[in-house]
Protein backbone atom coordinates (compact mmCIF):
# COMPACT_ATOMS: atom_id res chain seq x y z
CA UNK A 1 105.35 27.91 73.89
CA UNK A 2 102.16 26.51 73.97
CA UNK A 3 100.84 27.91 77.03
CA UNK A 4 101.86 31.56 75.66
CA UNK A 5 100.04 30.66 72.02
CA UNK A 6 96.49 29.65 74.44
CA UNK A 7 97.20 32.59 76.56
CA UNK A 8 97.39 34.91 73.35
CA UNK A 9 94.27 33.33 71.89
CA UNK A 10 92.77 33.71 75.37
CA UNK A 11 93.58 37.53 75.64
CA UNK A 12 93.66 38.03 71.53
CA UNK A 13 89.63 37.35 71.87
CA UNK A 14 88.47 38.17 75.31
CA UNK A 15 86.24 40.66 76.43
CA UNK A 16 89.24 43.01 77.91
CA UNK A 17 89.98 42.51 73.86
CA UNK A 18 86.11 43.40 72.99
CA UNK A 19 85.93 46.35 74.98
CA UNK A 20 89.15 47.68 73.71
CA UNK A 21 88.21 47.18 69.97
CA UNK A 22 84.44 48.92 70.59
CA UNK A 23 86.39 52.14 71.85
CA UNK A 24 88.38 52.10 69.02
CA UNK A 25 85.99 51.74 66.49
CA UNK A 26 84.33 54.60 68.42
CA UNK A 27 87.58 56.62 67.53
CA UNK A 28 88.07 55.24 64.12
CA UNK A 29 84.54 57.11 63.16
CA UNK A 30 86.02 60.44 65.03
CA UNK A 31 88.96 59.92 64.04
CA UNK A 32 89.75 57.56 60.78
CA UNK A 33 86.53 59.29 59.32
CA UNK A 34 85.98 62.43 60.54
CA UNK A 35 89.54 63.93 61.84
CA UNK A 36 88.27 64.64 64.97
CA UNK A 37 91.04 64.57 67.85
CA UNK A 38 89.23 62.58 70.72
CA UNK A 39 92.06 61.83 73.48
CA UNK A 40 89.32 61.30 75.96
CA UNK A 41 87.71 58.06 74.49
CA UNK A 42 87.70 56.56 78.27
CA UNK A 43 85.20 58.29 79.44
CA UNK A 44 82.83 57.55 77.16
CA UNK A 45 83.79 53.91 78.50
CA UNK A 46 83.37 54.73 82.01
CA UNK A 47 80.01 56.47 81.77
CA UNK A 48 78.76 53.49 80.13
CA UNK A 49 80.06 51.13 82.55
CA UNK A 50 79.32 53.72 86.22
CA UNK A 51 76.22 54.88 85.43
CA UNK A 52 74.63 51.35 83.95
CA UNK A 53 76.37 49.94 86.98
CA UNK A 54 74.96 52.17 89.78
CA UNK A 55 71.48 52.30 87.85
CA UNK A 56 71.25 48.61 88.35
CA UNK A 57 72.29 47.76 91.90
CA UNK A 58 71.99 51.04 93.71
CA UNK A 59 68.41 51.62 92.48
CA UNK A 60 67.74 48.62 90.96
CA UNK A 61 66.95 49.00 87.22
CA UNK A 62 66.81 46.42 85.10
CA UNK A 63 69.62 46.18 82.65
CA UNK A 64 68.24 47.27 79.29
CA UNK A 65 67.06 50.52 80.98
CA UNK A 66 70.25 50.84 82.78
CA UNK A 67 71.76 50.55 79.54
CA UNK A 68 69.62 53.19 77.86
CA UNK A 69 70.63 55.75 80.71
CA UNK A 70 74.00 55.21 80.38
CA UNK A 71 73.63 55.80 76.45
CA UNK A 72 71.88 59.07 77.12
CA UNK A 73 74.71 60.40 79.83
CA UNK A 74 77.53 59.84 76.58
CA UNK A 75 75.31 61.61 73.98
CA UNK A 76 75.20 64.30 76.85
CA UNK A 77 78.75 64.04 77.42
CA UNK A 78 79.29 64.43 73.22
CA UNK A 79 77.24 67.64 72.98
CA UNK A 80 78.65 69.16 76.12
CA UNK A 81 82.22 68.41 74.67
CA UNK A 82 81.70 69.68 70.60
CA UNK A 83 79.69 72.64 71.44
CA UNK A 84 82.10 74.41 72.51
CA UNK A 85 84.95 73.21 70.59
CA UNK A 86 83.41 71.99 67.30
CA UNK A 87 83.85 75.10 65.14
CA UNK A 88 87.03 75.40 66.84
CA UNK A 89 90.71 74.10 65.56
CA UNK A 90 91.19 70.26 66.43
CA UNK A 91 93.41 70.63 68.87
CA UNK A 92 90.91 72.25 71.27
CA UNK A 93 88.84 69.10 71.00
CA UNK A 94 91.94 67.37 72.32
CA UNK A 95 92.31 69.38 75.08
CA UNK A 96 89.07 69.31 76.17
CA UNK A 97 88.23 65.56 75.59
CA UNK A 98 91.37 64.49 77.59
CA UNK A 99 90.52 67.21 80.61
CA UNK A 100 87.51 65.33 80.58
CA UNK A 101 87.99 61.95 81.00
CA UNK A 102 90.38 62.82 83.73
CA UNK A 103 87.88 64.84 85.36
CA UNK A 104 85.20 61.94 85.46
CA UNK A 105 87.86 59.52 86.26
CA UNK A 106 88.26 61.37 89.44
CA UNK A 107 84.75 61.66 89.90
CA UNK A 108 83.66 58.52 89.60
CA UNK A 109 86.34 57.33 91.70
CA UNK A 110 85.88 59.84 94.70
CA UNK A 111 83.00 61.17 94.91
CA UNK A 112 79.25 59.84 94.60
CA UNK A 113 80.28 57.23 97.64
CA UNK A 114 76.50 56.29 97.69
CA UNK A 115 76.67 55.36 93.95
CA UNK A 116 80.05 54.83 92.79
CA UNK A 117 81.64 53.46 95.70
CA UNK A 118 84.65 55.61 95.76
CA UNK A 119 87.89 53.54 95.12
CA UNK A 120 86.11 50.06 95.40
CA UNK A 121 83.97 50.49 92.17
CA UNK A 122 80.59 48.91 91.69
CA UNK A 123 80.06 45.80 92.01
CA UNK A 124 76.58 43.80 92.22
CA UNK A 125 75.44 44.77 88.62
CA UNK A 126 75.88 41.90 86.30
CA UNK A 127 73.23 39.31 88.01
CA UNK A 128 70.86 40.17 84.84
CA UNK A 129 72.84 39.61 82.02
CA UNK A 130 74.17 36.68 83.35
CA UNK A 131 70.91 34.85 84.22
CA UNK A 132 70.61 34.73 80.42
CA UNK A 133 73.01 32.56 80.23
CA UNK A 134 72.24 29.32 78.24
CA UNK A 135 76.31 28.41 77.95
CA UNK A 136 78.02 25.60 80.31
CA UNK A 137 82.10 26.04 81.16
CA UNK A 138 84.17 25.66 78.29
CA UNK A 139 87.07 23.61 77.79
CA UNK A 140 88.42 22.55 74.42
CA UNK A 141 90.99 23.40 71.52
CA UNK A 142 93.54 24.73 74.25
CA UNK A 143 90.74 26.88 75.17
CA UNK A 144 89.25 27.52 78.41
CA UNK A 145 86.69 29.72 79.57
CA UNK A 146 83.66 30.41 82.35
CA UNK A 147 80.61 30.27 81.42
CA UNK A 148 79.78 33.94 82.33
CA UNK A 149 83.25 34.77 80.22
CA UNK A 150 82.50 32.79 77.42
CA UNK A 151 78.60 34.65 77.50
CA UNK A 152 80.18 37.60 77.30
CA UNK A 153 82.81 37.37 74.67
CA UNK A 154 79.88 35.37 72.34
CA UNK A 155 77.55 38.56 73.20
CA UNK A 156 80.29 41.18 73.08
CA UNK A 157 81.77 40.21 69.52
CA UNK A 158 78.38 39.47 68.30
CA UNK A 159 78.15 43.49 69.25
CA UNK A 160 81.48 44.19 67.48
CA UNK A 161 79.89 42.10 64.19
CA UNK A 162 76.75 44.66 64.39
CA UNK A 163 78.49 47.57 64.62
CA UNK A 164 80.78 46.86 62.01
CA UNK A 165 78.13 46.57 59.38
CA UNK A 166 76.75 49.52 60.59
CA UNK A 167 79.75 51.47 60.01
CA UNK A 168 80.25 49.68 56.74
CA UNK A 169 76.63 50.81 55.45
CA UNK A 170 76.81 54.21 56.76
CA UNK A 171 80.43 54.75 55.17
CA UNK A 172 79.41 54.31 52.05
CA UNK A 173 76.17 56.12 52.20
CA UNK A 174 76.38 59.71 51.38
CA UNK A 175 76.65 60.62 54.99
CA UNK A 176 79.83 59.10 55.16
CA UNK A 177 81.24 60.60 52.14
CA UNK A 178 80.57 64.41 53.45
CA UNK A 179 81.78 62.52 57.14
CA UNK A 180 85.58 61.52 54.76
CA UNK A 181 85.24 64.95 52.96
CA UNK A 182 85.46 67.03 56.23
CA UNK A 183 88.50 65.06 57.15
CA UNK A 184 89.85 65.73 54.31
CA UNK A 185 88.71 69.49 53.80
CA UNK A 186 85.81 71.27 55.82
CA UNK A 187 86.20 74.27 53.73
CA UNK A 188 85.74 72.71 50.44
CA UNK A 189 82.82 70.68 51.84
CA UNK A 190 80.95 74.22 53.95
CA UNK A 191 81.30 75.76 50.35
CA UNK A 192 79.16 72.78 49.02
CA UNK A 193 76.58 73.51 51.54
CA UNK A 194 76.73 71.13 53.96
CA UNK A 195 76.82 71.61 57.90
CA UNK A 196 79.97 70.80 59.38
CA UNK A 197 79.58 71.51 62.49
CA UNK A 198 75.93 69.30 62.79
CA UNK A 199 77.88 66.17 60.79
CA UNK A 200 81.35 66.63 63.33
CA UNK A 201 78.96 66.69 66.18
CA UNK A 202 77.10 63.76 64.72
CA UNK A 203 80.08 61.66 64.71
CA UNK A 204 81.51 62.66 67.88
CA UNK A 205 78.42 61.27 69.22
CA UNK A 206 78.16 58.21 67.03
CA UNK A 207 81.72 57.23 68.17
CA UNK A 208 81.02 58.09 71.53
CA UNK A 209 78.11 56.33 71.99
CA UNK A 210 80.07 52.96 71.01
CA UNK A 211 82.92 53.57 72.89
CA UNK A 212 79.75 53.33 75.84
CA UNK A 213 78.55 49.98 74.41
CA UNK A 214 82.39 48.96 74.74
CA UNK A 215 82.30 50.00 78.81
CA UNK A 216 79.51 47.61 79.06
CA UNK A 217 81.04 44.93 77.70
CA UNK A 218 84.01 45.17 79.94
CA UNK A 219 81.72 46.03 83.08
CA UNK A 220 80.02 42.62 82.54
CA UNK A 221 83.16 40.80 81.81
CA UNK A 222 84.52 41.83 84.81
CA UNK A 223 81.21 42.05 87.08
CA UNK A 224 82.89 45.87 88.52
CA UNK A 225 83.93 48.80 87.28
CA UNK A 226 86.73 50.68 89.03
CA UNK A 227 88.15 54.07 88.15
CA UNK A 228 91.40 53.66 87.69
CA UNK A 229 90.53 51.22 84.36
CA UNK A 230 89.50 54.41 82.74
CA UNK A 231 93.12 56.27 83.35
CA UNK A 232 94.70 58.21 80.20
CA UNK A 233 96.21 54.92 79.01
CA UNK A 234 92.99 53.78 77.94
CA UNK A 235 92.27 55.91 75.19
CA UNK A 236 96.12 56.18 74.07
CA UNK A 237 95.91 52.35 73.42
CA UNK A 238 92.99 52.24 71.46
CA UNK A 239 94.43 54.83 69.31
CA UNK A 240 97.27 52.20 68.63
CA UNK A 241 94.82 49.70 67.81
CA UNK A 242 93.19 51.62 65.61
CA UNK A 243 96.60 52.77 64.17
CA UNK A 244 97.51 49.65 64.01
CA UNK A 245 95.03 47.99 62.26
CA UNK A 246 94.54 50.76 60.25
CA UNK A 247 92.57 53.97 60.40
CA UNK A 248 89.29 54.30 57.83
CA UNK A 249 88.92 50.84 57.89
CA UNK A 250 85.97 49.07 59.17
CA UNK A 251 88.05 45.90 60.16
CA UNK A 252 91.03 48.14 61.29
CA UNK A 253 90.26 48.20 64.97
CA UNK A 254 89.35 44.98 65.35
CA UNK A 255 92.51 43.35 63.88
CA UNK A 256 94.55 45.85 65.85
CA UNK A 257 92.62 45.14 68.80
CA UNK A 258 92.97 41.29 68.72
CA UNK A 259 96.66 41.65 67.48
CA UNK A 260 98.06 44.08 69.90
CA UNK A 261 96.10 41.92 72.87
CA UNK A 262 97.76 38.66 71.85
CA UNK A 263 101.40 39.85 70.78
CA UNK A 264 101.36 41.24 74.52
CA UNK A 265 99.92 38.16 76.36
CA UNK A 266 102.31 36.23 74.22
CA UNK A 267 105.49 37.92 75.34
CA UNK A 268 104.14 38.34 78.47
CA UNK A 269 103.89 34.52 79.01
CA UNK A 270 107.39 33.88 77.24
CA UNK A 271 109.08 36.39 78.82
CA UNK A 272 107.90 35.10 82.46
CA UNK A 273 108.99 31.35 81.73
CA UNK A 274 112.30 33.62 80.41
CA UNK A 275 112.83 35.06 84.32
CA UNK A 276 112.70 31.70 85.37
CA UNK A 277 116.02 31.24 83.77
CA UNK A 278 118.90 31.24 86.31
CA UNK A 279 121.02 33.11 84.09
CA UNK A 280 117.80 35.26 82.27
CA UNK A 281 117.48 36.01 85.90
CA UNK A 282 120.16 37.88 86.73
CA UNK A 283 119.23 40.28 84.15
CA UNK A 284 115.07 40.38 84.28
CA UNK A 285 113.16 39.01 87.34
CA UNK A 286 109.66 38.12 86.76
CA UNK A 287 108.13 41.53 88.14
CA UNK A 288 110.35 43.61 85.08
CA UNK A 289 109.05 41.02 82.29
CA UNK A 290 106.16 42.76 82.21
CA UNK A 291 108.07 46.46 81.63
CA UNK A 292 110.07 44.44 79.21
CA UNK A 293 107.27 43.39 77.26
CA UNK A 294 105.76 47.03 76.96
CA UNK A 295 108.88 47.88 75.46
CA UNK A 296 109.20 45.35 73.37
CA UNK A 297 105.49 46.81 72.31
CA UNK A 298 106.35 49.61 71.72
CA UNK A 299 109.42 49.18 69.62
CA UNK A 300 107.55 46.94 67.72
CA UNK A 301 105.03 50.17 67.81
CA UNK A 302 107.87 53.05 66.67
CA UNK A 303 109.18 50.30 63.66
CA UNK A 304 105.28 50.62 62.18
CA UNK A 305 105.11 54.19 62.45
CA UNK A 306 108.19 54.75 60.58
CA UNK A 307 107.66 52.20 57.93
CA UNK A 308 104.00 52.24 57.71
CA UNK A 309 102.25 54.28 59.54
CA UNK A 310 98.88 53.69 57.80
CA UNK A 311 98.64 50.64 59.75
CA UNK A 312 98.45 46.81 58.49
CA UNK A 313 95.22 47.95 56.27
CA UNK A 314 95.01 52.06 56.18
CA UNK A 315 95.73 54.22 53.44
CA UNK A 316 98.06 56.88 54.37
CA UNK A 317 96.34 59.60 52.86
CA UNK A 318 94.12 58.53 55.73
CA UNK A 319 95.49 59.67 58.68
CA UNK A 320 96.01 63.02 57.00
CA UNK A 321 93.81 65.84 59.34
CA UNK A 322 92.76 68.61 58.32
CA UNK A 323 93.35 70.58 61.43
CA UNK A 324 92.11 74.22 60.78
């Protein structure tokens, strides 16, 4: 029991954990605030981490312009996505946004050898940020981390901190209130005189833009970035964080981010020492623990939606689109 409560604390705050909870508080600005349907936060994520990745050790940048790049490829990626969807109904956003993160998934991992190294991923990239390092290995309160993973996780929620004041002060700034009046209705908000179409496309970038902080964070973390991280799972379970924790919600995405991270390392741990069992065995081995504990998720999952599917802190007027 105690080895699954470190694990869960481990996982719960670790920078698989940070990365998660910066693409969903990328989608809780499209989303929770605006009603925009983005299905394709991941490749937001991947830009960030392939193109700061192969900036810095195929043509040797230095990480803050790397960074910088890769910021300018997602606020590309934003205005080449709303454009043409935007005044549209939500659902083409939808569409599109999940098209495309499939489409640079398979990009990044197949073509581009010379950059993105095909199936391997980059690697070679995260020299910089860790020569900053000031921290020694850590090992304490059931705790233990690397020094480059406890750099990281100090620098990446330090990041999530930041960003959450920002979306605090800009949520209650009059921006924010047209940005909660087009979810709720464009039309009433167009007739005020306001441009909907400029403040969607504002926030699809915004949210964007974080979800490509959030692929650096998990590029460092894990010194490589590989395709296949980015698949259509990505984005589907940092809408359940964000449902989880609640949508409209600053701190929504971050609870649901450490809590969904930590309930699954937890019955992922207890569930393993489970298959150990002679008799557990003959029902589970150790390989379906892990398909038992997505299960278990996602019951746990189906019993929130039906009894409150505002999440632990949402408002369920907020999930309410206005899809026209």
């Amino acid at each position: 029991m105690l080895d699954a409560i470190t694990g869960a604390l481990h996982d719960g705050f670790g920078y698989v954990a940070i990365s998660y909870c910066l693409a969903a508080i990328g989608l809780n600005i499209q989303f929770g605030y605006a009603g925009l349907l983005n299905f394709g936060q991941a490749a937001f994520l991947a830009i960030g981490g392939y193109i700061m990745g192969a900036a810095i050790a195929t043509s040797g940048l230095p990480t803050i312009p790397a960074m910088l790049i890769a910021i300018l490829f997602a606020v590309a990626l934003a205005l080449i996505l709303g454009v043409p969807t935007l005044r549209l109904r939500a659902d083409y956003l939808a569409i599109v946004t999940i098209a495309a993160a499939e489409i640079l998934r398979l990009v990044f991992g197949t073509s581009f050898r010379e950059y993105f190294r095909g199936k391997d991923g980059v690697t070679g990239f995260a020299d910089g940020f860790r020569s900053l390092n000031p921290l020694p290995d850590y090992d304490g309160f059931f705790l233990t981390f690397s020094r480059n993973e406890l750099w990281t996780i100090i620098v990446g929620w330090t990041v999530v901190i930041l960003i959450c004041v920002l979306v605090w002060a800009l949520m209650r700034s009059p921006w924010g209130r047209v940005l909660r009046g087009i979810r709720e209705d464009e039309d009433a908000v167009r007739s005020l005189g306001k441009n909907v179409y400029g403040y969607k496309m504002q926030a699809l970038v915004l949210g964007g833009v974080i979800g490509c902080i959030g692929g650096f964070v998990g590029a460092f973390g894990a010194a490589s970035v590989q395709a296949d991280t980015f698949n259509l799972d990505f984005t589907f379970i940092a809408l359940t964080m964000l449902i989880l924790g609640g949508a409209a919600r600053v701190l929504g995405p971050v609870v649901g981010a450490i809590l969904f991270w930590a309930v699954l390392s937890f019955l992922g741990t207890i569930l393993s020492d489970l298959s150990s069992n002679p008799t557990v065995a003959q029902f589970m081995n150790a390989d379906q623990a892990s398909n038992v504990r997505l299960m278990l998720v996602g019951l746990v999952l189906m019993l929130l939606m039906i009894y409150r599917p505002q999440g632990i802190f949402g408002d369920r007027k907020e999930i309410a689109l206005d899809a026209r």
